[in-house]
N, C-alpha and C. Protein backbone atom coordinates (compact mmCIF):
# COMPACT_ATOMS: atom_id res chain seq x y z
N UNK A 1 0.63 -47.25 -12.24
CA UNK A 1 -0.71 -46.77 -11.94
C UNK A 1 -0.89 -46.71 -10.42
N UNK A 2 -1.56 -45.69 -10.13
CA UNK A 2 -1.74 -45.76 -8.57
C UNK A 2 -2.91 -46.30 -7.48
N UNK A 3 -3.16 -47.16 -6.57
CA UNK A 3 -3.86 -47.30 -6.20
C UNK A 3 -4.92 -46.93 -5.88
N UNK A 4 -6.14 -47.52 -6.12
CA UNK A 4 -7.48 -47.35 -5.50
C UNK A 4 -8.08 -47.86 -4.75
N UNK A 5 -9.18 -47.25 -4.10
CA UNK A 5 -9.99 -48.15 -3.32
C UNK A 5 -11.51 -47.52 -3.52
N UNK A 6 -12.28 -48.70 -3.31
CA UNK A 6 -13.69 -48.24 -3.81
C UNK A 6 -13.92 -47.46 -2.41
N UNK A 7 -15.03 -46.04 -2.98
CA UNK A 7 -15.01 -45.08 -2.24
C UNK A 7 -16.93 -44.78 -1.63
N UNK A 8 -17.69 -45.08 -1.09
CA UNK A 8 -19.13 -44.64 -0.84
C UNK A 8 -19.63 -43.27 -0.13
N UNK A 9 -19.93 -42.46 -0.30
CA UNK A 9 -20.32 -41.02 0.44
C UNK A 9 -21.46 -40.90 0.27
N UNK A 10 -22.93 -40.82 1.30
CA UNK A 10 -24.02 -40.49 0.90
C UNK A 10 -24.91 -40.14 2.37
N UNK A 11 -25.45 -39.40 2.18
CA UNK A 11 -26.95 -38.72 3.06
C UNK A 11 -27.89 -39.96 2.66
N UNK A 12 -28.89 -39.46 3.47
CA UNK A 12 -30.32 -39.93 3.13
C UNK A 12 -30.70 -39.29 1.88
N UNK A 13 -31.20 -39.98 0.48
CA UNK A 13 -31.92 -39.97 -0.24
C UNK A 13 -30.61 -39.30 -0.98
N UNK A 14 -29.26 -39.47 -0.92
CA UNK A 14 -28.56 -39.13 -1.75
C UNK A 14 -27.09 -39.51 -1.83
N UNK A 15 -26.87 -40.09 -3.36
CA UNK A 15 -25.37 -40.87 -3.22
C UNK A 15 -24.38 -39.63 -3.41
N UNK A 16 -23.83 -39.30 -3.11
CA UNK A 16 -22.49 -38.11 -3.24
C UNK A 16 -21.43 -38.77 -4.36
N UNK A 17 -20.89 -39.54 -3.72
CA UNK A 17 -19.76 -40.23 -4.82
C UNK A 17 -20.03 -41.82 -4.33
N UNK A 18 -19.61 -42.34 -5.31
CA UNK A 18 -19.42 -43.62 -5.78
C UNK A 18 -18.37 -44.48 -6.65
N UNK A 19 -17.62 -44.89 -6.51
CA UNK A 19 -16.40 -45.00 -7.24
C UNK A 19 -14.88 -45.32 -6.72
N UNK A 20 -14.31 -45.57 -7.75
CA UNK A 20 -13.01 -45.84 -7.02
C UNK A 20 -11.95 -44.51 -7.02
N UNK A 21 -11.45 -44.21 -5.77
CA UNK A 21 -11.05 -42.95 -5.19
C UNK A 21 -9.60 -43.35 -5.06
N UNK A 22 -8.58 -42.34 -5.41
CA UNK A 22 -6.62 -42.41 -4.70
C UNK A 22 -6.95 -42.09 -3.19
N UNK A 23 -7.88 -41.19 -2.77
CA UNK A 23 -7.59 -40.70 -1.46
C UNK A 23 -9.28 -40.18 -0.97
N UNK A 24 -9.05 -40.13 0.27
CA UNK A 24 -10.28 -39.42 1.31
C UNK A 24 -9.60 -38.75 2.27
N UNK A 25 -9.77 -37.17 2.67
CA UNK A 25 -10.12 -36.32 3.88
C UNK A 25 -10.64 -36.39 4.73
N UNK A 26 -10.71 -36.76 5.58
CA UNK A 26 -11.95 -37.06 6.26
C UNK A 26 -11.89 -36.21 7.68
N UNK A 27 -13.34 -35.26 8.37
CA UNK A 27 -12.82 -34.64 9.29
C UNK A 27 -12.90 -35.61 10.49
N UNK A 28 -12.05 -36.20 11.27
CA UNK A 28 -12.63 -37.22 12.10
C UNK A 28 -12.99 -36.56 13.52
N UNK A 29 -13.61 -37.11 14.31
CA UNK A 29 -14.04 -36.75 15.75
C UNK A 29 -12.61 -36.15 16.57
N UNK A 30 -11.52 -36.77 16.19
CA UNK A 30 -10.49 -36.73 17.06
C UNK A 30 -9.32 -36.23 16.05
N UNK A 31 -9.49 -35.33 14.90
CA UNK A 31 -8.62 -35.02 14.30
C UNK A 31 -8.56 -35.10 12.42
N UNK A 32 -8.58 -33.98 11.56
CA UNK A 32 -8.20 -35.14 10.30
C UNK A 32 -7.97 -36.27 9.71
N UNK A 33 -7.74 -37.23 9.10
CA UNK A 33 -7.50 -38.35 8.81
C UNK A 33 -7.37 -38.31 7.04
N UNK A 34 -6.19 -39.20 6.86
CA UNK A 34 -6.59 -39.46 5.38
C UNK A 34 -6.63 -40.71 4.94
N UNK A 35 -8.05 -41.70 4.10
CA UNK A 35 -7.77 -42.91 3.75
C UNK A 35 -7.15 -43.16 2.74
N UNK A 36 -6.35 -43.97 2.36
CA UNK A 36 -5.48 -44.25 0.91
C UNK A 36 -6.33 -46.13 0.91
N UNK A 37 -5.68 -46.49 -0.49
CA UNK A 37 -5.61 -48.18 -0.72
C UNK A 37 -5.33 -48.66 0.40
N UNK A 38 -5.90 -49.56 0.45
CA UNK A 38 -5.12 -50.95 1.71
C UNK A 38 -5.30 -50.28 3.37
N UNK A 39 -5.82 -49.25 3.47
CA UNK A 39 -5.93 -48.72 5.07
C UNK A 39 -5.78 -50.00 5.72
N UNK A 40 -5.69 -49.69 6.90
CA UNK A 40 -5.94 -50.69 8.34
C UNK A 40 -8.01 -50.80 7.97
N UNK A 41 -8.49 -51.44 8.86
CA UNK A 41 -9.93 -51.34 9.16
C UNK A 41 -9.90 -50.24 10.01
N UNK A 42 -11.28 -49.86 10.43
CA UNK A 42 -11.74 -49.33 11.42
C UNK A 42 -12.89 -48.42 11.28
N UNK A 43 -13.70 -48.16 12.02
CA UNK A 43 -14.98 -47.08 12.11
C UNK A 43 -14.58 -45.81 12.75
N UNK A 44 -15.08 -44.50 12.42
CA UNK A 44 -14.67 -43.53 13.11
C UNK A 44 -16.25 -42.22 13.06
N UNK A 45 -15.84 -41.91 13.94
CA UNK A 45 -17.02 -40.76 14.17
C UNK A 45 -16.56 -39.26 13.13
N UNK A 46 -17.23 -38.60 12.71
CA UNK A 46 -17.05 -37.66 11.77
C UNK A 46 -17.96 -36.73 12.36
N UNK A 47 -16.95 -35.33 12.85
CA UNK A 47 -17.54 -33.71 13.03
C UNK A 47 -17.53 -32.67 11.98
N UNK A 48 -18.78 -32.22 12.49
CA UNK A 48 -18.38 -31.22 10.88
C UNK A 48 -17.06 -30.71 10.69
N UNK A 49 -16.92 -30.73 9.00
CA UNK A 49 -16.11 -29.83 8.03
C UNK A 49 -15.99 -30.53 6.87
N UNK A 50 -14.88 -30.58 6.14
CA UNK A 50 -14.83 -30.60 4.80
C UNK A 50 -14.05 -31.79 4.51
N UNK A 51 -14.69 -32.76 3.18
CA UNK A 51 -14.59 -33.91 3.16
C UNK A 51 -13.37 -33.52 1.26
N UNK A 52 -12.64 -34.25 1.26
CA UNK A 52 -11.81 -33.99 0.19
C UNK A 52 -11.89 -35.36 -0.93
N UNK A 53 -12.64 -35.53 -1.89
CA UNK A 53 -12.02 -36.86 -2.02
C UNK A 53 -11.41 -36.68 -3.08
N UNK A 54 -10.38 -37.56 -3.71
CA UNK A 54 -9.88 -37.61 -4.85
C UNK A 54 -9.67 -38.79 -5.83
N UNK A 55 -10.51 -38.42 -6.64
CA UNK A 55 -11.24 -39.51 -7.87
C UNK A 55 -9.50 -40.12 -8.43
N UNK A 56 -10.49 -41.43 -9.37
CA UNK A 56 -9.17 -42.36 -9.90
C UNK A 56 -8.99 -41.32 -10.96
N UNK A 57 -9.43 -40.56 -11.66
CA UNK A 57 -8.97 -39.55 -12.87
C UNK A 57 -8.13 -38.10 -12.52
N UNK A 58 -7.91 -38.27 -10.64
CA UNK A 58 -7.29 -37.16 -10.31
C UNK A 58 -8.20 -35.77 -9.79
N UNK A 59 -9.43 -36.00 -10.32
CA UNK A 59 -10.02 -35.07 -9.94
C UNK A 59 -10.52 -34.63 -8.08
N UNK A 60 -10.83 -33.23 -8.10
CA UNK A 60 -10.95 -33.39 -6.64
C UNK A 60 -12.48 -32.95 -6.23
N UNK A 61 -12.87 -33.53 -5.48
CA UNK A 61 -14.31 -33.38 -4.96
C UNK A 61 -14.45 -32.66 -3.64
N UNK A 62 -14.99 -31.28 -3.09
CA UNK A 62 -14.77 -31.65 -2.05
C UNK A 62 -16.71 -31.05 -0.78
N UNK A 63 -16.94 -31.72 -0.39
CA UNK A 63 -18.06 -31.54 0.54
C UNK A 63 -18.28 -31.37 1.73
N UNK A 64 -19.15 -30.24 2.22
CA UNK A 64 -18.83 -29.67 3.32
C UNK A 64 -20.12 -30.84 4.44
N UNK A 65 -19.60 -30.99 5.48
CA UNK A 65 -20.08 -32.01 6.15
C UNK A 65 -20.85 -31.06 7.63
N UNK A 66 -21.95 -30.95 7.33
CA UNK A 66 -22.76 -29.53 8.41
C UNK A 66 -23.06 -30.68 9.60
N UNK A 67 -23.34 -31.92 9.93
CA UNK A 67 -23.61 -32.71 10.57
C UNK A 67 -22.88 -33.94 11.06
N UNK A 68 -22.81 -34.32 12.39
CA UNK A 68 -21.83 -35.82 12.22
C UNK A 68 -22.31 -37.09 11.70
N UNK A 69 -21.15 -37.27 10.92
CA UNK A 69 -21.18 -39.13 10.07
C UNK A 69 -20.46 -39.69 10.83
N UNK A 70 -20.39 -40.65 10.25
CA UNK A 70 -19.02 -41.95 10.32
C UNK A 70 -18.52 -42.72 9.37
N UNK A 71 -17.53 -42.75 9.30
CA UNK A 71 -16.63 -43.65 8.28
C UNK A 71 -16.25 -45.14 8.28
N UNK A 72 -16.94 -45.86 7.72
CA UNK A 72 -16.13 -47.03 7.90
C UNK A 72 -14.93 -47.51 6.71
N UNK A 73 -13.94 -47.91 7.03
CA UNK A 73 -12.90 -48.84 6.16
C UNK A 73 -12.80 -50.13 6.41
N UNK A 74 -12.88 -51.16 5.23
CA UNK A 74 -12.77 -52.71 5.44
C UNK A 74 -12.33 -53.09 3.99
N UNK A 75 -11.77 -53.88 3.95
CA UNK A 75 -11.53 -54.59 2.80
C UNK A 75 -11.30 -53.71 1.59
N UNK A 76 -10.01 -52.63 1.46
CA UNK A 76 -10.10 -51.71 0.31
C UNK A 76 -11.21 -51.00 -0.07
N UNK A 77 -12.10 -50.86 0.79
CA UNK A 77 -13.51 -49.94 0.45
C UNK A 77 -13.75 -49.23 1.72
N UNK A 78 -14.59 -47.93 1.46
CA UNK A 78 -15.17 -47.20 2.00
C UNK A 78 -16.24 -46.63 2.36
N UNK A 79 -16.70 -46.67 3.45
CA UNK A 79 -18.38 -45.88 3.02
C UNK A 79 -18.05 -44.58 4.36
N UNK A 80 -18.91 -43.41 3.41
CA UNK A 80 -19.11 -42.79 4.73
C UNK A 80 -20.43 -42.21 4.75
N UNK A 81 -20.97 -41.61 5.62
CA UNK A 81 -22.61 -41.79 5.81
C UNK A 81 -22.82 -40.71 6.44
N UNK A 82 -23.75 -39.28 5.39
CA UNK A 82 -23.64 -38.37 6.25
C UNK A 82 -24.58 -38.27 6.96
């Protein structure tokens, strides 16, 4: 079975996904990025474009990001905050 990590994506007044995710896209300030299980930590700034995630059932999600977020990773989880 392949790893997960719990995954958070949400705006104001709205949760996007919730759940445990194989993977995240993420557009970062300084380049693409992808999170898997077990990342390193760290916070990162997010410019617009397109967010990919991919659910524990394989499925793929993907949301277009018109504004900058940020991502944080800690402890096998994720949040990102648009």
């Amino acid at each position: 079975m392949a790893k997960t990590f719990h995954l958070t994506v949400a705006r104001v007044g709205e949760n996007i996904f919730d759940g445990q995710a194989l993977s995240v896209v993420l557009p970062g300030a300084e380049g693409i990025f992808t999170v898997l299980a077990g990342h390193e930590a760290f916070v990162s700034p997010l410019k617009e474009g397109i967010i990919k995630i991919q659910a524990e059932d394989g499925t793929v999600t993907e949301v277009t990001l018109e504004t900058p977020g940020v991502a944080e990773v800690s402890n096998n989880q994720a949040t990102v905050l648009l």
